[in-house]
Protein backbone atom coordinates (compact mmCIF):
# COMPACT_ATOMS: atom_id res chain seq x y z
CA UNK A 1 -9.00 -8.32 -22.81
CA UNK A 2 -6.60 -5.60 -21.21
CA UNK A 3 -2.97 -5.91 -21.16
CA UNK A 4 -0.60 -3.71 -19.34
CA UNK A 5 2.46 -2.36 -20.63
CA UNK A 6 5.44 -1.13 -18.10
CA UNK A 7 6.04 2.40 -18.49
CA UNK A 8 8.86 4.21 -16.22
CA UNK A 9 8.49 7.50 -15.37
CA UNK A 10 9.85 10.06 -13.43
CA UNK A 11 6.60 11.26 -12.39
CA UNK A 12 3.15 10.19 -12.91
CA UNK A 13 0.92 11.91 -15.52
CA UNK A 14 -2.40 13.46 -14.83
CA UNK A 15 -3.89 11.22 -17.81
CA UNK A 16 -3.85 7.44 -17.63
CA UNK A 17 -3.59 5.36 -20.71
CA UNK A 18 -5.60 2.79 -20.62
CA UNK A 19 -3.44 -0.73 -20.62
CA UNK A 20 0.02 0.98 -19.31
CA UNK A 21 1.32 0.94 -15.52
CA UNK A 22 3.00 3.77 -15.01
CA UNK A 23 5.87 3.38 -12.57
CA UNK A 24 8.23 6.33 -10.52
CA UNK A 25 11.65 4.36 -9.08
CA UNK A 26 12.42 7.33 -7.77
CA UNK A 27 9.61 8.31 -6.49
CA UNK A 28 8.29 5.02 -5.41
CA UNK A 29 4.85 5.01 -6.83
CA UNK A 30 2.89 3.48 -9.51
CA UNK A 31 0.14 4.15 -11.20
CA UNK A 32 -2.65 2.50 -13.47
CA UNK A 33 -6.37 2.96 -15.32
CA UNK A 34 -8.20 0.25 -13.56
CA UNK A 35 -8.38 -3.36 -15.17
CA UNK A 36 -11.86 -3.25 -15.58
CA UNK A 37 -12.47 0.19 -17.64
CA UNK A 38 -14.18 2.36 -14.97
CA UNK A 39 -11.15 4.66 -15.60
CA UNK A 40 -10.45 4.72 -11.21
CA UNK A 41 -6.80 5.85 -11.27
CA UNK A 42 -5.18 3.37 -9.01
CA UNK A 43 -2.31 4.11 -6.97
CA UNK A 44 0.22 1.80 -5.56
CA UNK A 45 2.63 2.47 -3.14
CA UNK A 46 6.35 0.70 -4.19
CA UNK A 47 7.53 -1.23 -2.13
CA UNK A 48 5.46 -0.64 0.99
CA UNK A 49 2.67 -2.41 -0.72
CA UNK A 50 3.29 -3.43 -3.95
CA UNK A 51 5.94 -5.15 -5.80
CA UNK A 52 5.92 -3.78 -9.63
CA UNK A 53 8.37 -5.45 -12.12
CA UNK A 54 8.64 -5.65 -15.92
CA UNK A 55 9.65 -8.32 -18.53
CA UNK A 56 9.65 -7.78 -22.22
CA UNK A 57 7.81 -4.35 -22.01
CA UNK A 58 5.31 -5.81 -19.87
CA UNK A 59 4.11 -5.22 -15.80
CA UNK A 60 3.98 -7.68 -12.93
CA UNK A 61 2.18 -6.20 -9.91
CA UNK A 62 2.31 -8.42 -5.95
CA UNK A 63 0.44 -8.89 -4.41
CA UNK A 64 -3.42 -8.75 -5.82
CA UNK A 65 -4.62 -4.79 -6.49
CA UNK A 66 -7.69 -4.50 -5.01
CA UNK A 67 -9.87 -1.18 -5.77
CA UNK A 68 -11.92 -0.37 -2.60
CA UNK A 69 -11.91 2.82 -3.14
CA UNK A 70 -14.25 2.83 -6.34
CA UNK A 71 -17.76 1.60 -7.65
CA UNK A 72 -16.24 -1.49 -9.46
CA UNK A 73 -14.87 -3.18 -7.03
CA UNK A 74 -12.30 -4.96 -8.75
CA UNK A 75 -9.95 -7.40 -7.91
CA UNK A 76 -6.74 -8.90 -9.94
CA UNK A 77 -3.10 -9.89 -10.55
CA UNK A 78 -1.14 -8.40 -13.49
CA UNK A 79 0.87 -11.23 -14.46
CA UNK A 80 3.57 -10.37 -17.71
CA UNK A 81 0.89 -7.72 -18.98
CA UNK A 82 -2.17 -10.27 -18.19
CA UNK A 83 -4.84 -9.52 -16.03
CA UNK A 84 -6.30 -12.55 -13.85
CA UNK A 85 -9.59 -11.65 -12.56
CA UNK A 86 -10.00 -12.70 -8.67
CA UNK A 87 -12.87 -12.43 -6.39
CA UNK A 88 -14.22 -9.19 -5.30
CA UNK A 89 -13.47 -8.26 -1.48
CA UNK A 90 -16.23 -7.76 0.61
CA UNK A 91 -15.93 -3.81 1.54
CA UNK A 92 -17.36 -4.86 5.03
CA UNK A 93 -14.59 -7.81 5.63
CA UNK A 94 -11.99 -5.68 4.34
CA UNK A 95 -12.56 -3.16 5.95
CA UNK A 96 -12.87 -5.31 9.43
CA UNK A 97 -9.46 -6.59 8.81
CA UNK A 98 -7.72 -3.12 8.13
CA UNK A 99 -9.52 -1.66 11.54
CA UNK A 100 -7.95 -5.03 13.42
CA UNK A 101 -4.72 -4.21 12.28
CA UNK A 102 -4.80 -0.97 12.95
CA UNK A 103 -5.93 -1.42 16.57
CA UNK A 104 -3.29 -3.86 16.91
CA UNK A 105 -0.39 -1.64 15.89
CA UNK A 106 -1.90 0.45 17.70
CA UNK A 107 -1.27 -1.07 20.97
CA UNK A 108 2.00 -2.13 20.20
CA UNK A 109 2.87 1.60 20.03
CA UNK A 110 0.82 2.51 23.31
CA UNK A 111 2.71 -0.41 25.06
CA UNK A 112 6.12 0.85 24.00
CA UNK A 113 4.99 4.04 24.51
CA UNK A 114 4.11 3.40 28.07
CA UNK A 115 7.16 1.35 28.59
CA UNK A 116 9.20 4.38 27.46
CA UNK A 117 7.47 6.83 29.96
CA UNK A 118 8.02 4.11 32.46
CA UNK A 119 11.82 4.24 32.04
CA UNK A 120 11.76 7.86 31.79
CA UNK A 121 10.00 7.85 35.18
CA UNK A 122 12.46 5.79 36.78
CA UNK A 123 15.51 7.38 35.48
CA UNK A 124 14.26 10.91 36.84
CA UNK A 125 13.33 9.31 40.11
CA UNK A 126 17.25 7.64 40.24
CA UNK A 127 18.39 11.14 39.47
CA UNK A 128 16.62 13.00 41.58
CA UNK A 129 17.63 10.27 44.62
CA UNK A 130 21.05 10.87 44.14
CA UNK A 131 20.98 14.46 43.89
CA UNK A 132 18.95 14.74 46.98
CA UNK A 133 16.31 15.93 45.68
């Protein structure tokens, strides 16, 4: 059974040891050999998406790291070192929701966007009235 220690760093190495999180405050990045011994090098980004703490010597990663990105598939919590195994995502369902949210910031930004150019529009018109133009 793997156990990760927490390891800070001010940057990553090239090599991962197997069983240490590697973690850049500074740089806000961490890094680990995945869980299951494929050797992926998973990265997290801190704090965007991950929360990475230690106690004792020992890492606490939230929310869940899920590797898409490689053949295993895996997908866990470190807990105080411990690794709790969870369900695998579905690459297709996962990948569904990611494209959702995407399209839905997505809009946001076109709607602000548009709302912006609307304003613009408006103030030039308002300018160009009282000039006389």
């Amino acid at each position: 059974m793997v156990s990760f220690t927490y390891r800070a760093v001010e940057r990553l190495p090239k090599q991962l040891e197997k069983g240490v999180l590697y973690h850049s405050p500074e740089f806000e990045v961490a890094a680990l050999s995945c869980a299951c011994g494929c050797r992926h090098r998973v990265m997290l980004l801190v704090p965007d998406s991950h929360q990475v703490s230690q106690q004792n010597g020992f890492a606490t990663v939230r929310p869940s790291i899920s590797v898409c990105d490689a053949v295993c598939k895996s997908h866990y919590i470190i807990t105080s070192g411990q690794v709790r195994w969870l369900a695998a995502f579905s690459a297709s369902s996962t990948m569904r929701r990611q494209i959702a949210r995407h399209v839905e910031r997505e809009s946001e930004l076109q709607t602000w966007t548009s709302w912006i150019r609307i304003l613009i529009a408006r103030t030039i018109a308002g300018l160009k009235a009282m000039v006389g133009l």
